[in-house]
N, C-alpha and C. Protein backbone atom coordinates (compact mmCIF):
# COMPACT_ATOMS: atom_id res chain seq x y z
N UNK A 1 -37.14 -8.05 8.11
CA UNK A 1 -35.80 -8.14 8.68
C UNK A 1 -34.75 -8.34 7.59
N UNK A 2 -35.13 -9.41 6.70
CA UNK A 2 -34.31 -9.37 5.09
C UNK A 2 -33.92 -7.56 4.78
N UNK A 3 -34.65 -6.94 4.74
CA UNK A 3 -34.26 -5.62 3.91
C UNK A 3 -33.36 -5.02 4.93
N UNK A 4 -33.38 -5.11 6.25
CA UNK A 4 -32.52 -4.17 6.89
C UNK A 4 -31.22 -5.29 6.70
N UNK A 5 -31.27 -6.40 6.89
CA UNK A 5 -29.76 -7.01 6.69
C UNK A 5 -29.45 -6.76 5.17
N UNK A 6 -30.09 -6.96 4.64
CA UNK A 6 -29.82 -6.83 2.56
C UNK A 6 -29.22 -4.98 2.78
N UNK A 7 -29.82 -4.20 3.38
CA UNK A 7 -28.90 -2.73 3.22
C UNK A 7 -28.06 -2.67 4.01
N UNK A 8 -27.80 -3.41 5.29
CA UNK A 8 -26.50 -3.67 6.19
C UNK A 8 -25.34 -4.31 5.08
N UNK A 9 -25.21 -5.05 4.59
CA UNK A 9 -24.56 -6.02 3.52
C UNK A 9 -24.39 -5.30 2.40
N UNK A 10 -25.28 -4.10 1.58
CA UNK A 10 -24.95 -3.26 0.85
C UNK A 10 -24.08 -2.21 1.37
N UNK A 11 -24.39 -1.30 2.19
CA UNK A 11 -23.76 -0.31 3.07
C UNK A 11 -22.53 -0.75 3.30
N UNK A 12 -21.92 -1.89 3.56
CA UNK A 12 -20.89 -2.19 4.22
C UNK A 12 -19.86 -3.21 3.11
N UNK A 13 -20.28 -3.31 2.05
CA UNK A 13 -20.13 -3.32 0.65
C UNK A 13 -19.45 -1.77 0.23
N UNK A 14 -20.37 -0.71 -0.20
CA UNK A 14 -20.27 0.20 -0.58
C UNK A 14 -18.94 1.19 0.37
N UNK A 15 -18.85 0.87 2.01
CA UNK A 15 -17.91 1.27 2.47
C UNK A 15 -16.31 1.26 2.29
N UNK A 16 -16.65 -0.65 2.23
CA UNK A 16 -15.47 -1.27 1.62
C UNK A 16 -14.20 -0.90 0.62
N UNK A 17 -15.64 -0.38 -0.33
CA UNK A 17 -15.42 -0.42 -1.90
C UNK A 17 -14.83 1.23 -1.77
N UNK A 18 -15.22 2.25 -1.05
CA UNK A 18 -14.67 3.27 -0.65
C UNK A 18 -13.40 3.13 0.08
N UNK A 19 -13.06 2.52 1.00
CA UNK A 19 -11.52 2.34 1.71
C UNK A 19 -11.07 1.37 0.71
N UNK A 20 -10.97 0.69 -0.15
CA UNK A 20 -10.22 -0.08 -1.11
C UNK A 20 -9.66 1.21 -2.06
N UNK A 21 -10.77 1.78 -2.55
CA UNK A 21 -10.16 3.04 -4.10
C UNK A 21 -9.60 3.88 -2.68
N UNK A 22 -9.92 4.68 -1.75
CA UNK A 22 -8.82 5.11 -1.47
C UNK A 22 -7.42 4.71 -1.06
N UNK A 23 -7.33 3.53 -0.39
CA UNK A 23 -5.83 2.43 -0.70
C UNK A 23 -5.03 2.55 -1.43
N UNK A 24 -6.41 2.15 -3.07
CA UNK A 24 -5.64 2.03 -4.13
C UNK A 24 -4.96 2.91 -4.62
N UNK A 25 -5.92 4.46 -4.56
CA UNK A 25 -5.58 5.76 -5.34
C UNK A 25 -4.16 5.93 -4.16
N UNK A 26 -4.21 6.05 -2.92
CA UNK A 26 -3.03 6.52 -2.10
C UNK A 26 -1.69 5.36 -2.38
N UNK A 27 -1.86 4.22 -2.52
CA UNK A 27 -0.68 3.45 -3.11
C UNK A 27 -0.63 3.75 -4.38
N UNK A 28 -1.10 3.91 -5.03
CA UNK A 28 -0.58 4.10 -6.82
C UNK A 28 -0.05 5.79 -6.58
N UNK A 29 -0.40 6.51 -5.82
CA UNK A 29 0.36 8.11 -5.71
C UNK A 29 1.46 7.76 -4.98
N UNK A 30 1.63 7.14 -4.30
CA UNK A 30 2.90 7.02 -3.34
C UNK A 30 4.01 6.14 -4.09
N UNK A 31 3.50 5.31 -5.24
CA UNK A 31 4.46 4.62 -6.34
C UNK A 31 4.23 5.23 -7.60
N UNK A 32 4.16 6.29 -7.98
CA UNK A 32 3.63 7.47 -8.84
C UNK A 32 3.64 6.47 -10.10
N UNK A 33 2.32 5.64 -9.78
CA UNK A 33 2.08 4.38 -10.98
C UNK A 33 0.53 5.72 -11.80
N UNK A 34 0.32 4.97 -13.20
CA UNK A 34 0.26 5.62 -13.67
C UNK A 34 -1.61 5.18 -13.48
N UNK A 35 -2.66 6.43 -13.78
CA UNK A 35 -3.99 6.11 -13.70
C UNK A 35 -4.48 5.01 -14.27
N UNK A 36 -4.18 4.74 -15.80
CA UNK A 36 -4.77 3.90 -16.32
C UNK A 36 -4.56 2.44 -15.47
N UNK A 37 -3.14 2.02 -15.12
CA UNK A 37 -2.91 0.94 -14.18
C UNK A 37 -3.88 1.05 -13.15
N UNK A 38 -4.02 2.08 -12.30
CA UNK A 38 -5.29 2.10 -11.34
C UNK A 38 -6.62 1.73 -11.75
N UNK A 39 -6.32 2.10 -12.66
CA UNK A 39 -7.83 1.96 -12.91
C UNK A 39 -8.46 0.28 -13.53
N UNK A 40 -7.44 -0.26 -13.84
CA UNK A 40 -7.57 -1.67 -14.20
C UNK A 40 -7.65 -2.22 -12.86
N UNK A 41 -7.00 -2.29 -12.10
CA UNK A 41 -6.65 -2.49 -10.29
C UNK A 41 -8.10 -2.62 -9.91
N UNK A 42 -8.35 -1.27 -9.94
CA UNK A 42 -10.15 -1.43 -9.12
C UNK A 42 -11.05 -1.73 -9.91
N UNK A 43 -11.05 -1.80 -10.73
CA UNK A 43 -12.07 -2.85 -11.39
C UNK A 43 -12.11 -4.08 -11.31
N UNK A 44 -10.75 -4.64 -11.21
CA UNK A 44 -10.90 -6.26 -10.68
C UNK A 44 -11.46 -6.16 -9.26
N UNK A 45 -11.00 -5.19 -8.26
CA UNK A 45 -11.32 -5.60 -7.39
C UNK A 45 -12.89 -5.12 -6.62
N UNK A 46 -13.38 -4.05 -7.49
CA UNK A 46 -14.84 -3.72 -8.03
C UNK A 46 -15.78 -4.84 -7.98
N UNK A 47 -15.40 -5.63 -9.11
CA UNK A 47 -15.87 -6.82 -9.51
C UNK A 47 -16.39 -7.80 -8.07
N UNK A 48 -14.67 -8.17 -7.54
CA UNK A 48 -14.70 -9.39 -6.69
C UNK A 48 -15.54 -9.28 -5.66
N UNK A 49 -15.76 -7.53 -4.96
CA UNK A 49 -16.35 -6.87 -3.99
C UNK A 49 -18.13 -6.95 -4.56
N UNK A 50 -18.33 -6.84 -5.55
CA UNK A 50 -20.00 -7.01 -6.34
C UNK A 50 -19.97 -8.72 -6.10
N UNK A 51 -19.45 -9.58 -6.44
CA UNK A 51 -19.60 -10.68 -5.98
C UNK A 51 -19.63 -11.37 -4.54
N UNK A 52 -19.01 -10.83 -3.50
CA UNK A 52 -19.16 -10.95 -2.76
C UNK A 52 -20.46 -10.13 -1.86
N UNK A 53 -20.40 -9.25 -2.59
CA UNK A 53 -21.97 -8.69 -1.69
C UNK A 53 -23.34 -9.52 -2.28
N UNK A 54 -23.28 -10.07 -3.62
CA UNK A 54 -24.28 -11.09 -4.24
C UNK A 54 -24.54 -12.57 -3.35
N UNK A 55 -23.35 -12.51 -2.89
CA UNK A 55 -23.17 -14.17 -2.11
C UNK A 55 -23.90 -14.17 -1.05
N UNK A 56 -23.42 -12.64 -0.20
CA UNK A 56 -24.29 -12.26 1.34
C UNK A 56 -25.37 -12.21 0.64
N UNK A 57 -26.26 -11.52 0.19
CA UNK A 57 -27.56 -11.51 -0.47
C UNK A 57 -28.07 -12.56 -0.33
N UNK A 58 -27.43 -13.39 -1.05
CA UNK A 58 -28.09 -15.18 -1.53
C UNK A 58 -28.34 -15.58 -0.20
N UNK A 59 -27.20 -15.55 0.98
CA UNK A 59 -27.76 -16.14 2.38
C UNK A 59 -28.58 -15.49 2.84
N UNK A 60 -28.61 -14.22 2.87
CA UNK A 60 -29.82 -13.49 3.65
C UNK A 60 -31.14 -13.75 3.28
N UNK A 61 -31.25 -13.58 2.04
CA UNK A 61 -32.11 -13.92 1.54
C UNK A 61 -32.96 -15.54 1.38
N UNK A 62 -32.04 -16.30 1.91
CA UNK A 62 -31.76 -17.99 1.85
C UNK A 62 -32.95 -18.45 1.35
N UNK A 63 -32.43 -17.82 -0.54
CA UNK A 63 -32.29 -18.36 -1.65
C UNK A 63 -32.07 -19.87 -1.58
N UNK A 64 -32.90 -20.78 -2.57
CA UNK A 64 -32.70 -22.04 -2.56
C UNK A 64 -31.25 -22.02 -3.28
N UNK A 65 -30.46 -22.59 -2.90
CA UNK A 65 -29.24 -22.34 -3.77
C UNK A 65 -28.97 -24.14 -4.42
N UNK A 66 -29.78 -25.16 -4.10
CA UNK A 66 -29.61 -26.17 -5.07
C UNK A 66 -29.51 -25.86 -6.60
N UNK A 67 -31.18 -25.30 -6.93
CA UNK A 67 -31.22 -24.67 -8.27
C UNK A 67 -30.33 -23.49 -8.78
N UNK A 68 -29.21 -22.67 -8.10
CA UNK A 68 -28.62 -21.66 -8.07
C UNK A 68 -27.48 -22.31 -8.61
N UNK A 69 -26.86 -23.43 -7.59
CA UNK A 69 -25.84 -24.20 -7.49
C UNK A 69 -25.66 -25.14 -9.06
N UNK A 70 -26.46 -25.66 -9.53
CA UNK A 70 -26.47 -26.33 -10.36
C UNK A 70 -26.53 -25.07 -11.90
N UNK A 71 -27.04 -23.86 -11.68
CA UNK A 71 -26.49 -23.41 -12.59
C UNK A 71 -24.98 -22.48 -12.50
N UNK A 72 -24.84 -22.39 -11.36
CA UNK A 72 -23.53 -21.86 -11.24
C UNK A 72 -22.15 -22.63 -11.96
N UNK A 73 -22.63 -24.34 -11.33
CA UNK A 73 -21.76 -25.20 -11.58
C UNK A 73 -21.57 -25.19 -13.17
N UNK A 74 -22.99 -25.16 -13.63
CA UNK A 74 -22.97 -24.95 -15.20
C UNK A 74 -22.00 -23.95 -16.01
N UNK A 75 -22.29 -22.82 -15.36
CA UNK A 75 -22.17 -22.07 -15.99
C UNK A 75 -20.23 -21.57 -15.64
N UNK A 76 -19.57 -22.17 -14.30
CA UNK A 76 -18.28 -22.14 -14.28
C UNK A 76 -17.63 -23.23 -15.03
N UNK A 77 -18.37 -24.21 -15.23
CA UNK A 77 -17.64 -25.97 -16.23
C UNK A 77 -17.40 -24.96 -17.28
N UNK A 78 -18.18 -24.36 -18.15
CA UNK A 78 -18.40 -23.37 -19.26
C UNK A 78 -16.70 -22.19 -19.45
N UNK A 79 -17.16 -21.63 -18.42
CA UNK A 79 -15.99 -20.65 -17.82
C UNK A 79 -14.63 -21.39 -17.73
N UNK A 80 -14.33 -22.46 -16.95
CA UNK A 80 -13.48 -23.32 -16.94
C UNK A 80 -12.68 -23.63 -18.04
N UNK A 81 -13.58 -24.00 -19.13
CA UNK A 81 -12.85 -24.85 -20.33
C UNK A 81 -12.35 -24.17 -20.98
N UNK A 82 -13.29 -22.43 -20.60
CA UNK A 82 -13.00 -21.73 -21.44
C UNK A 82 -11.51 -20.92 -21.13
N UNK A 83 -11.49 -20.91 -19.93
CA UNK A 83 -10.34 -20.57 -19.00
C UNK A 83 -9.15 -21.75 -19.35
N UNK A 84 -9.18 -22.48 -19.41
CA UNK A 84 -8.29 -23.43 -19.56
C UNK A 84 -7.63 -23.03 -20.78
N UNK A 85 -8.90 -23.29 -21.65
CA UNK A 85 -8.30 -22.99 -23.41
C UNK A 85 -7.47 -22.08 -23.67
N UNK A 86 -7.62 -20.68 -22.94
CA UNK A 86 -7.19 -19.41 -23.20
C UNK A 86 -6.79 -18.90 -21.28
N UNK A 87 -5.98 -20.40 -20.50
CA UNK A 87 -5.13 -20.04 -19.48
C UNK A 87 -4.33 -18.55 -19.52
N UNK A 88 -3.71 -18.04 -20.36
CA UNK A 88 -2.82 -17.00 -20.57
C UNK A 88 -3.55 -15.51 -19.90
N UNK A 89 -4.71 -15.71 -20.24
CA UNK A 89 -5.41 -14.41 -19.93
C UNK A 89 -5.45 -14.63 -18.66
N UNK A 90 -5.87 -15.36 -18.29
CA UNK A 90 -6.40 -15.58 -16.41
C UNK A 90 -4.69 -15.21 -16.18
N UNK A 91 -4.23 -15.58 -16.47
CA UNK A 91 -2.40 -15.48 -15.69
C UNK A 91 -1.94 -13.94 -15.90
N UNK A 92 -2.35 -13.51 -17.01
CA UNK A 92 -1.53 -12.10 -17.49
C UNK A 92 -2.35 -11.25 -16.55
N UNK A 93 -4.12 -11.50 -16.05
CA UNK A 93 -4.97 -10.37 -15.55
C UNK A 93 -4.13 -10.39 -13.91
N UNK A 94 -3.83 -11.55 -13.89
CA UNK A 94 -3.55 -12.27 -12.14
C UNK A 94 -1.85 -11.27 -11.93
N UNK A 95 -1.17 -11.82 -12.91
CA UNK A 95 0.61 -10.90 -13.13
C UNK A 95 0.27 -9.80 -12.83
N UNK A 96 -0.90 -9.10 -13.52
CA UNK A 96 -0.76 -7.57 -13.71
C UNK A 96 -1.47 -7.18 -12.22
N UNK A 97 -1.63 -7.30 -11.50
CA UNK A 97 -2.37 -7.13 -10.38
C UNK A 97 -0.94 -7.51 -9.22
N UNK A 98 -0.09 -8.48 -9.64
CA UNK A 98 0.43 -8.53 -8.48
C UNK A 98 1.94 -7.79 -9.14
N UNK A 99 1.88 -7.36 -10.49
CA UNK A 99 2.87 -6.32 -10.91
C UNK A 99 2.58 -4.45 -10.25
N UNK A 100 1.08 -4.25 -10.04
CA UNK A 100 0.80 -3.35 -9.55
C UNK A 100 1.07 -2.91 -8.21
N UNK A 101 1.29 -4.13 -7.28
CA UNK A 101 1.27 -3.69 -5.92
C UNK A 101 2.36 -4.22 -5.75
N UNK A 102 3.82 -5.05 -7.10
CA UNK A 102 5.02 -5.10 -6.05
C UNK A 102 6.48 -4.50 -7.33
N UNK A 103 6.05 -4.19 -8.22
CA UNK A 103 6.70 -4.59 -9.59
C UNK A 103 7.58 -3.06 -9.45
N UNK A 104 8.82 -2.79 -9.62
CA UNK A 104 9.74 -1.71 -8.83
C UNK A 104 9.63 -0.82 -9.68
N UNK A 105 9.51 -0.70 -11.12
CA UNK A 105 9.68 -0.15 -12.19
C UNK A 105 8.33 0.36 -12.95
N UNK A 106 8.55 1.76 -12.99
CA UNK A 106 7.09 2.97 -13.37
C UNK A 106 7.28 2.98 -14.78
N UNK A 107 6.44 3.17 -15.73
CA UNK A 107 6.18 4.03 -16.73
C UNK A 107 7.68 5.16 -16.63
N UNK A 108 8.61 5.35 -17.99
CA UNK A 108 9.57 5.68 -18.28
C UNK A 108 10.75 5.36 -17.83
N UNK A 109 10.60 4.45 -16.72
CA UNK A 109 12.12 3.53 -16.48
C UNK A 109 12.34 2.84 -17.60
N UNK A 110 13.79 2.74 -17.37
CA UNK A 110 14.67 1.71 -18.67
C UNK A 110 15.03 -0.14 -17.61
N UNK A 111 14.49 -0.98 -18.40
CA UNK A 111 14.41 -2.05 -17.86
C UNK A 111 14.93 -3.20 -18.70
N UNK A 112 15.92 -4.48 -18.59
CA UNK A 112 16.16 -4.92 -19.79
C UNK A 112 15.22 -6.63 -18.68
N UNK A 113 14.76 -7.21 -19.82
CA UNK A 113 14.23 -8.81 -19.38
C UNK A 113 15.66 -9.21 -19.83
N UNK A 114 16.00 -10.43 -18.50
CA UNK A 114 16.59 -11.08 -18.73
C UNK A 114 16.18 -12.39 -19.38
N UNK A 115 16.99 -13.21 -20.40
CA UNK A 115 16.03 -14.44 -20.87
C UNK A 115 17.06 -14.82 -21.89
N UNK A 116 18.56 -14.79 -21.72
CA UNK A 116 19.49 -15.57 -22.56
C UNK A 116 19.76 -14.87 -23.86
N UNK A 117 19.67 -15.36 -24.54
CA UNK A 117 19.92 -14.94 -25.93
C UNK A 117 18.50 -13.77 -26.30
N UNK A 118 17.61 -13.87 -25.61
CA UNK A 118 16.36 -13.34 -26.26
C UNK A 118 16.52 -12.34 -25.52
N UNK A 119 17.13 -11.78 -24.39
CA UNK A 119 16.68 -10.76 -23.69
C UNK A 119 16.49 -9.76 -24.22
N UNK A 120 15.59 -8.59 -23.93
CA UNK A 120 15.15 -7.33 -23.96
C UNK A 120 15.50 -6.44 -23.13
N UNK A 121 15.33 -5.28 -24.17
CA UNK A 121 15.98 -3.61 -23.01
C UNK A 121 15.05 -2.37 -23.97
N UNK A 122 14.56 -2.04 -22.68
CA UNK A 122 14.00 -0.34 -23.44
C UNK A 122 13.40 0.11 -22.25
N UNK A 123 12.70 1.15 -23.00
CA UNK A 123 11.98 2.29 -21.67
C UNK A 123 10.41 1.82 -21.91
N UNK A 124 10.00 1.75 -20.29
CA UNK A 124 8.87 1.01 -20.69
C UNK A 124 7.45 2.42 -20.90
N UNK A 125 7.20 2.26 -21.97
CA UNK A 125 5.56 3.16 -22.01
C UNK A 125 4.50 2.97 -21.83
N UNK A 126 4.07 1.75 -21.42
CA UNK A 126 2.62 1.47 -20.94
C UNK A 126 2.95 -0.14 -20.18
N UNK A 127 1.99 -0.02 -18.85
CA UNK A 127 2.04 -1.40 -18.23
C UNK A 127 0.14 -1.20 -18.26
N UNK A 128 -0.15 -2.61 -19.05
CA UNK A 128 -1.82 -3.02 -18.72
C UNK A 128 -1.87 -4.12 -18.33
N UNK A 129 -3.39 -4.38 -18.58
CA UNK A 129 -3.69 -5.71 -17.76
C UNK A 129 -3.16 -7.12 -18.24
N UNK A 130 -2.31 -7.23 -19.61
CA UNK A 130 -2.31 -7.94 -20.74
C UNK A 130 -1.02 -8.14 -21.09
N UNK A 131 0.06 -6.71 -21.25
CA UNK A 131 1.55 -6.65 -21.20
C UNK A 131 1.70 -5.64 -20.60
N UNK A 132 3.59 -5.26 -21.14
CA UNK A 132 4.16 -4.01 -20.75
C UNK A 132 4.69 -4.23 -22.16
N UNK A 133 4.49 -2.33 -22.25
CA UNK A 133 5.00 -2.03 -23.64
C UNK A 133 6.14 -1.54 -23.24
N UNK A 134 7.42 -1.70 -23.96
CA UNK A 134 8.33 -0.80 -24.14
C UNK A 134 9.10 -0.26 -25.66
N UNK A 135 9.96 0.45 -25.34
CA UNK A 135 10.34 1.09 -26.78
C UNK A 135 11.96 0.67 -26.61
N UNK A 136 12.27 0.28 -27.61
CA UNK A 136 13.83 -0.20 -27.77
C UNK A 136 14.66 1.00 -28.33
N UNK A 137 16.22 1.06 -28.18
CA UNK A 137 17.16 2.24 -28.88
C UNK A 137 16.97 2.18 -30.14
N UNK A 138 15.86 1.45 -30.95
CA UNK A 138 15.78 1.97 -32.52
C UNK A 138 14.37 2.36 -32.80
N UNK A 139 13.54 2.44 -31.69
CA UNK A 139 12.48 2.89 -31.45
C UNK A 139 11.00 2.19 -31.78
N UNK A 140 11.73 0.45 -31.99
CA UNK A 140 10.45 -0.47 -32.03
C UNK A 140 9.95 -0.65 -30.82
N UNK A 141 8.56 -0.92 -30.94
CA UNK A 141 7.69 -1.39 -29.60
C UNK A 141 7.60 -2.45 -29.11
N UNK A 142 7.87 -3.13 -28.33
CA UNK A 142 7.66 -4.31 -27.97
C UNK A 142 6.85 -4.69 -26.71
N UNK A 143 6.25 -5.55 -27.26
CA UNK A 143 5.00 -6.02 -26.34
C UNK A 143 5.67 -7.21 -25.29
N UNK A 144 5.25 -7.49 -24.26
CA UNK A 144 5.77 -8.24 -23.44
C UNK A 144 4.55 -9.27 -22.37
N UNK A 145 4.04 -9.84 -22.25
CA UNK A 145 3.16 -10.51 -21.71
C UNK A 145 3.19 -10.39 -20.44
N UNK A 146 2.64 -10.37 -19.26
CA UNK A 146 3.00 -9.90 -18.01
C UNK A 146 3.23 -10.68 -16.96
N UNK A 147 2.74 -12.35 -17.70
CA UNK A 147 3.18 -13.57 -16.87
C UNK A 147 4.45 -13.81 -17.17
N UNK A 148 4.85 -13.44 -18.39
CA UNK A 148 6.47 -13.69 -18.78
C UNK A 148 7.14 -12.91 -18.13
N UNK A 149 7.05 -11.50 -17.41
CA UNK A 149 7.64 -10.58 -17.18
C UNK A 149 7.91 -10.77 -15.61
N UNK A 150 7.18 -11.69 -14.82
CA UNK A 150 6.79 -12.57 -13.58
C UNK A 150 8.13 -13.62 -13.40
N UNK A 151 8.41 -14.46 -14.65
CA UNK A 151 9.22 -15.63 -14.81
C UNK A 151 10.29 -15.01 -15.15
N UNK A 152 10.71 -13.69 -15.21
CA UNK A 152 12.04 -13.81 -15.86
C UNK A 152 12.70 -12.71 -14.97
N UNK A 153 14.13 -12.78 -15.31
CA UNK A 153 14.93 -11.65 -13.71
C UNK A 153 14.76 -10.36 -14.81
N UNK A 154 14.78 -9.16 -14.19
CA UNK A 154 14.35 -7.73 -14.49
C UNK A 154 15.18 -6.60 -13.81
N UNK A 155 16.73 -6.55 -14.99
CA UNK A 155 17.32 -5.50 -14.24
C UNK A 155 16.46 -4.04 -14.91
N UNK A 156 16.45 -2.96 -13.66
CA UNK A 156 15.63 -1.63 -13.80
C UNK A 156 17.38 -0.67 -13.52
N UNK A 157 17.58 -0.02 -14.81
CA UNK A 157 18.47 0.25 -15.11
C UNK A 157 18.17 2.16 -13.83
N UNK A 158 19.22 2.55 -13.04
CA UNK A 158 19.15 3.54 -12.48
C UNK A 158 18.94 4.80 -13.13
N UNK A 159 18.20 5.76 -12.83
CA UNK A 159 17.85 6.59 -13.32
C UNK A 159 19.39 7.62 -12.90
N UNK A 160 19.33 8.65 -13.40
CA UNK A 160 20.41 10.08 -12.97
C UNK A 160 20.18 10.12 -11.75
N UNK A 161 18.96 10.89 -10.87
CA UNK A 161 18.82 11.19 -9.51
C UNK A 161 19.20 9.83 -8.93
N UNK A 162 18.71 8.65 -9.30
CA UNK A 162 18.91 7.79 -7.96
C UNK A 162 20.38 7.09 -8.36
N UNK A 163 20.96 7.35 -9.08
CA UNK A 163 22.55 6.83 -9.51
C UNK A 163 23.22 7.82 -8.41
N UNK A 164 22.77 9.32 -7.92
CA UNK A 164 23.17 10.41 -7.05
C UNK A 164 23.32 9.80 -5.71
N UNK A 165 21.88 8.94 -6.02
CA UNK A 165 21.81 8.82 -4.14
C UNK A 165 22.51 7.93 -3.40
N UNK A 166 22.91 7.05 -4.29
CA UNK A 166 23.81 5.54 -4.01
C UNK A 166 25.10 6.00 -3.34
């Protein structure tokens, strides 16, 4: 009975994981965001979906999970400290995920960060999991962190066509 619930729990895993990439692929075409951003997108959520079909497993299977538990715990204290130490990454992977599904501004918009005296302006050429690159009017690159880009106001300067439509 384990194997038919263990391929019910896979199957329905694997379905999932099919209506998620098509979601994803039909929202990233409908915000003509660029592949590589997609493709960072479903891999996190690749991931979270493989973990969660591991978890059903573990009950179906009802795995002693004391001995499971105690290395899990181990092995997230580990993860933890390490997460702590190097917080920035967990925040920039977390930004860039919720820059993907709300963030107004594509690959070749002109965008300036607001941030006082420090602010920034250019056209942006790459958004990853980590920053957004853009290029300034003297044609340096600048890297931008994507939790910073979260905290700070972001005018997206109008393009020609949509300056038309106003």
């Amino acid at each position: 009975m384990n194997y038919i619930w263990s391929s019910i729990a896979i199957l329905i895993g694997y379905l999932i994981a099919l209506g998620l990439k098509r979601l994803l692929h039909t929202m990233s075409t409908s915000k003509e965001l660029d592949a590589k951003r997609l493709f960072y997108i479903q891999k996190v959520f690749e991931l979270l979906l493989v973990l969660a079909v591991l978890i059903a497993l573990v009950f179906i299977w009802s795995v002693d999970i004391k001995g499971i538990a105690v290395f899990a715990s181990s092995i997230f204290a580990v993860i933890g400290v390490a997460l702590f130490a190097q917080w920035s990454i967990l925040s920039n992977i977390t930004s860039s995920i919720i820059i993907f599904f709300t963030f107004p501004a594509r690959i070749g918009d002109t965008i300036r960060i607001v941030d006082g005296e420090n602010s920034i302006e250019g056209i942006i050429i790459e958004i990853s999991l980590f920053q957004i690159e853009l290029r300034d009017t003297q044609n340096n690159t600048l890297l931008y962190p994507n939790n910073l880009l979260l905290q700070k106001p972001v005018i997206k300067f109008a393009t020609p066509n949509e300056a038309q439509n106003i």
